[in-house]
N, C-alpha and C. Protein backbone atom coordinates (compact mmCIF):
# COMPACT_ATOMS: atom_id res chain seq x y z
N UNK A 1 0.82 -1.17 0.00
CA UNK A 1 0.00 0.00 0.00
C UNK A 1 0.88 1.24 0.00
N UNK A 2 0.69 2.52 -0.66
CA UNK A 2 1.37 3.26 -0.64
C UNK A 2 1.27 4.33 1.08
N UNK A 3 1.96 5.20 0.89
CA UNK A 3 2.33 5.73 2.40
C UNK A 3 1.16 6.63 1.92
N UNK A 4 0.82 7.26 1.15
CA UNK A 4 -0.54 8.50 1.37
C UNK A 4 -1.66 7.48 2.07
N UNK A 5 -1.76 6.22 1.34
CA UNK A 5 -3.11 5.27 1.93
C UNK A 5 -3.17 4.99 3.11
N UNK A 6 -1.67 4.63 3.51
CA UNK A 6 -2.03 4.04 4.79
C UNK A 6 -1.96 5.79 6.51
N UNK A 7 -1.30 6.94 5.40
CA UNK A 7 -1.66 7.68 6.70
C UNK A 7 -2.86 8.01 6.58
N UNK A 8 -3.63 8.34 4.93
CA UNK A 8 -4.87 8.65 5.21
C UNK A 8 -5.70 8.07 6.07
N UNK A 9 -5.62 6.40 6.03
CA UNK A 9 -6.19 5.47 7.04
C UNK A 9 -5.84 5.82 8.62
N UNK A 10 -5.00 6.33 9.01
CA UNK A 10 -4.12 6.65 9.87
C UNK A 10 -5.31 8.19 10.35
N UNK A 11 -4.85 8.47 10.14
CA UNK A 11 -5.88 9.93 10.12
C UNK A 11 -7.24 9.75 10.17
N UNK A 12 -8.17 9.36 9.73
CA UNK A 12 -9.43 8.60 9.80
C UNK A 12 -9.42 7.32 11.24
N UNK A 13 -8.19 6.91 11.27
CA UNK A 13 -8.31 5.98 13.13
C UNK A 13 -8.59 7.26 13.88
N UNK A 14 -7.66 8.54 13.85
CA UNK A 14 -7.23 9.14 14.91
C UNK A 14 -8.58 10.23 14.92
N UNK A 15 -9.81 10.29 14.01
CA UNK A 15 -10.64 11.03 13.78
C UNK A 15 -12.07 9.84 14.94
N UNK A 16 -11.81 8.77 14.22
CA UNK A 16 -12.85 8.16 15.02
C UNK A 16 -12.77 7.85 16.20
N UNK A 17 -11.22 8.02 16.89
CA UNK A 17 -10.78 8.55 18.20
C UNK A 17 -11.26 9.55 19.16
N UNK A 18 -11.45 10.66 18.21
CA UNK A 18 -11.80 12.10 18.79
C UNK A 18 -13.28 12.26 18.90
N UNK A 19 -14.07 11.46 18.29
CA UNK A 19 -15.45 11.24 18.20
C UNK A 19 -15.87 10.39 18.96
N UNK A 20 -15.23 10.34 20.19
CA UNK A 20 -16.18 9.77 21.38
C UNK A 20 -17.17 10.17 22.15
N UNK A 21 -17.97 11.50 21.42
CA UNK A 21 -18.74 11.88 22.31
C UNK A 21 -20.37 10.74 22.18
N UNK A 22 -21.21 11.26 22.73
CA UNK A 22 -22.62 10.44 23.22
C UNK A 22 -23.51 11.42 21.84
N UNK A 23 -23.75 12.29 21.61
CA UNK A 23 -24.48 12.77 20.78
C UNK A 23 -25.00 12.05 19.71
N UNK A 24 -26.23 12.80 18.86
CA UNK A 24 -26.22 11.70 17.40
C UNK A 24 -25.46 11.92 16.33
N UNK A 25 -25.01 13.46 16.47
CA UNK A 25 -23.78 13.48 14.87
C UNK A 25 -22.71 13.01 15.10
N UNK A 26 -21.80 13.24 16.15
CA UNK A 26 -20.34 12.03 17.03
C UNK A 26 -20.96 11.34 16.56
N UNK A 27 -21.80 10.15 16.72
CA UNK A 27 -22.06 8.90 16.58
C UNK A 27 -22.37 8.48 15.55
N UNK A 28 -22.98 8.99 14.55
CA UNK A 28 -22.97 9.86 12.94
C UNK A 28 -21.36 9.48 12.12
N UNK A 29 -21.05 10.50 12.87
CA UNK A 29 -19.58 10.81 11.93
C UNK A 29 -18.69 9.30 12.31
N UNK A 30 -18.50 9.27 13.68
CA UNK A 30 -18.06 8.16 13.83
C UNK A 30 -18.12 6.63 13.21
N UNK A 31 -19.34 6.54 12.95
CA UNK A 31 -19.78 5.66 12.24
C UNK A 31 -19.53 5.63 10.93
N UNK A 32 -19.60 6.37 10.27
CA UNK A 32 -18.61 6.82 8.66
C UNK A 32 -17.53 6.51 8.81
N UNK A 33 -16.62 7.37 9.50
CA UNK A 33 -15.38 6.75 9.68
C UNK A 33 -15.03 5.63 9.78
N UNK A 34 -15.11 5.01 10.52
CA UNK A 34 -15.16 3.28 11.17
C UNK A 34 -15.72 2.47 9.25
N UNK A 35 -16.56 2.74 8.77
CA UNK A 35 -17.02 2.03 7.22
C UNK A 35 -16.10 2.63 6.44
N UNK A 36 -15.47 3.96 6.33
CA UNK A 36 -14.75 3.94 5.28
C UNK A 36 -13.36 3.46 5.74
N UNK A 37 -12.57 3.75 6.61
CA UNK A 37 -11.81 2.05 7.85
C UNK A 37 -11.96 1.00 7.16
N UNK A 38 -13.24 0.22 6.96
CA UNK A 38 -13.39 -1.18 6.53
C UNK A 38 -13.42 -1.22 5.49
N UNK A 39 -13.17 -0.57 4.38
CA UNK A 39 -13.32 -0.46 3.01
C UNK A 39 -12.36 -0.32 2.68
N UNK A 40 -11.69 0.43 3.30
CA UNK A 40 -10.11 0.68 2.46
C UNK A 40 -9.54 -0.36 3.26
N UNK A 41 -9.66 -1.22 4.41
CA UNK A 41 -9.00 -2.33 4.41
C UNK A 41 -9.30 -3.70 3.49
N UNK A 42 -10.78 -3.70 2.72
CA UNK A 42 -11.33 -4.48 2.16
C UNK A 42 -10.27 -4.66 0.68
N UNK A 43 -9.91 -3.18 0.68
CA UNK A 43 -9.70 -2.85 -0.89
C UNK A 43 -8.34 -3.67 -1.06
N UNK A 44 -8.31 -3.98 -2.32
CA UNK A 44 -7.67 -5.13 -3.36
C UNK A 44 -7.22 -4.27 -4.66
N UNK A 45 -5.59 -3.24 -4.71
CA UNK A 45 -5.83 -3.17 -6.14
C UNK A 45 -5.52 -3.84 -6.91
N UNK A 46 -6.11 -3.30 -8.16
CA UNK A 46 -5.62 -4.33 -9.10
C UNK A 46 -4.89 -4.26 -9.47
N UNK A 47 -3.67 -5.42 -10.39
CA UNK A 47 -2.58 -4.94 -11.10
C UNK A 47 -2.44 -4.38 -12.12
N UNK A 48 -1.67 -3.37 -11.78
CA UNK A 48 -1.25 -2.73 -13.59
C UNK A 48 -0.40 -3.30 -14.32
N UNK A 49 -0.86 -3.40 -15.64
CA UNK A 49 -0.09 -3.77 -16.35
C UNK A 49 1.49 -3.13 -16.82
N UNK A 50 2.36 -4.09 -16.67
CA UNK A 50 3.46 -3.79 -17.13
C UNK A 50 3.42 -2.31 -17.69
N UNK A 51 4.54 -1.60 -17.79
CA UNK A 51 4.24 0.04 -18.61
C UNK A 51 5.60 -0.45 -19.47
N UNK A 52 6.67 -1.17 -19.30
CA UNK A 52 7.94 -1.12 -19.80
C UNK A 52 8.21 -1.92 -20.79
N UNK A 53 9.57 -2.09 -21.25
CA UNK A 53 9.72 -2.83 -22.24
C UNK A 53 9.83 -4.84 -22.41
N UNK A 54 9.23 -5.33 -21.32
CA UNK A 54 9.53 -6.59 -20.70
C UNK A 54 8.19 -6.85 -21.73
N UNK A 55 8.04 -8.12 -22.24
CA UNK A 55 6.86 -8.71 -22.89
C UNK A 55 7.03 -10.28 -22.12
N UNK A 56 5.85 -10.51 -21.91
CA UNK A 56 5.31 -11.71 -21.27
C UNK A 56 5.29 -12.37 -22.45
N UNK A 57 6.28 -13.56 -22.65
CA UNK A 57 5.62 -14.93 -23.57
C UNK A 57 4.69 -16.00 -23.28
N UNK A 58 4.32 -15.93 -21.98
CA UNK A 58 3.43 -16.41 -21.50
C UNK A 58 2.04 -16.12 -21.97
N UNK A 59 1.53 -14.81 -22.05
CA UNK A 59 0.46 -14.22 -22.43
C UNK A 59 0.38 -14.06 -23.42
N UNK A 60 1.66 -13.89 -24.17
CA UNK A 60 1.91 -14.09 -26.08
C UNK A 60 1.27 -15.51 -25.80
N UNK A 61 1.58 -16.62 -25.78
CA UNK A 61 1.53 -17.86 -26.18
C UNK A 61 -0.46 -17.51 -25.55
N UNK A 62 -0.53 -17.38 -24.82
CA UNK A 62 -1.95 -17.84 -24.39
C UNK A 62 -2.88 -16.95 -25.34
N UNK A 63 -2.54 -15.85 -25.84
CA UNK A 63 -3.57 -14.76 -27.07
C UNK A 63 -3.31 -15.97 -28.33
N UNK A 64 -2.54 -16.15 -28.79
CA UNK A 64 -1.93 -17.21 -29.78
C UNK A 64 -3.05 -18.72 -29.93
N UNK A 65 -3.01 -18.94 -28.55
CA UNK A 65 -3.75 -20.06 -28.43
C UNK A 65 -5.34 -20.38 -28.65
């Protein structure tokens, strides 16, 4: 994961930290926080494809096939 992702995640712990109050928007916001928390831990990227000059013969042979 890159370092912006994981402080943003980082920052969003330390937010749903500060939102310990009893109210309904604390408990509101808090609750956002905490789901977008589980989402970006859910998240899976995908791979990018190669950008360089390396060619897969593997994937040659399998388009081929």
């Amino acid at each position: 994961m890159t370092p912006t992702y994981l402080l943003a995640r980082d920052h969003l712990q330390r937010a749903a930290v500060i939102l310990q109050g009893a109210d309904q928007r604390s408990r509101q916001l808090r609750h956002i926080i905490e789901r977008t928390i589980g989402l970006m831990d859910d998240f899976k990227p995908e791979d990018e494809p190669s950008r360089d000059n390396v060619f897969e013969l593997n994937a040659y042979r399998h388009l081929r096939s």
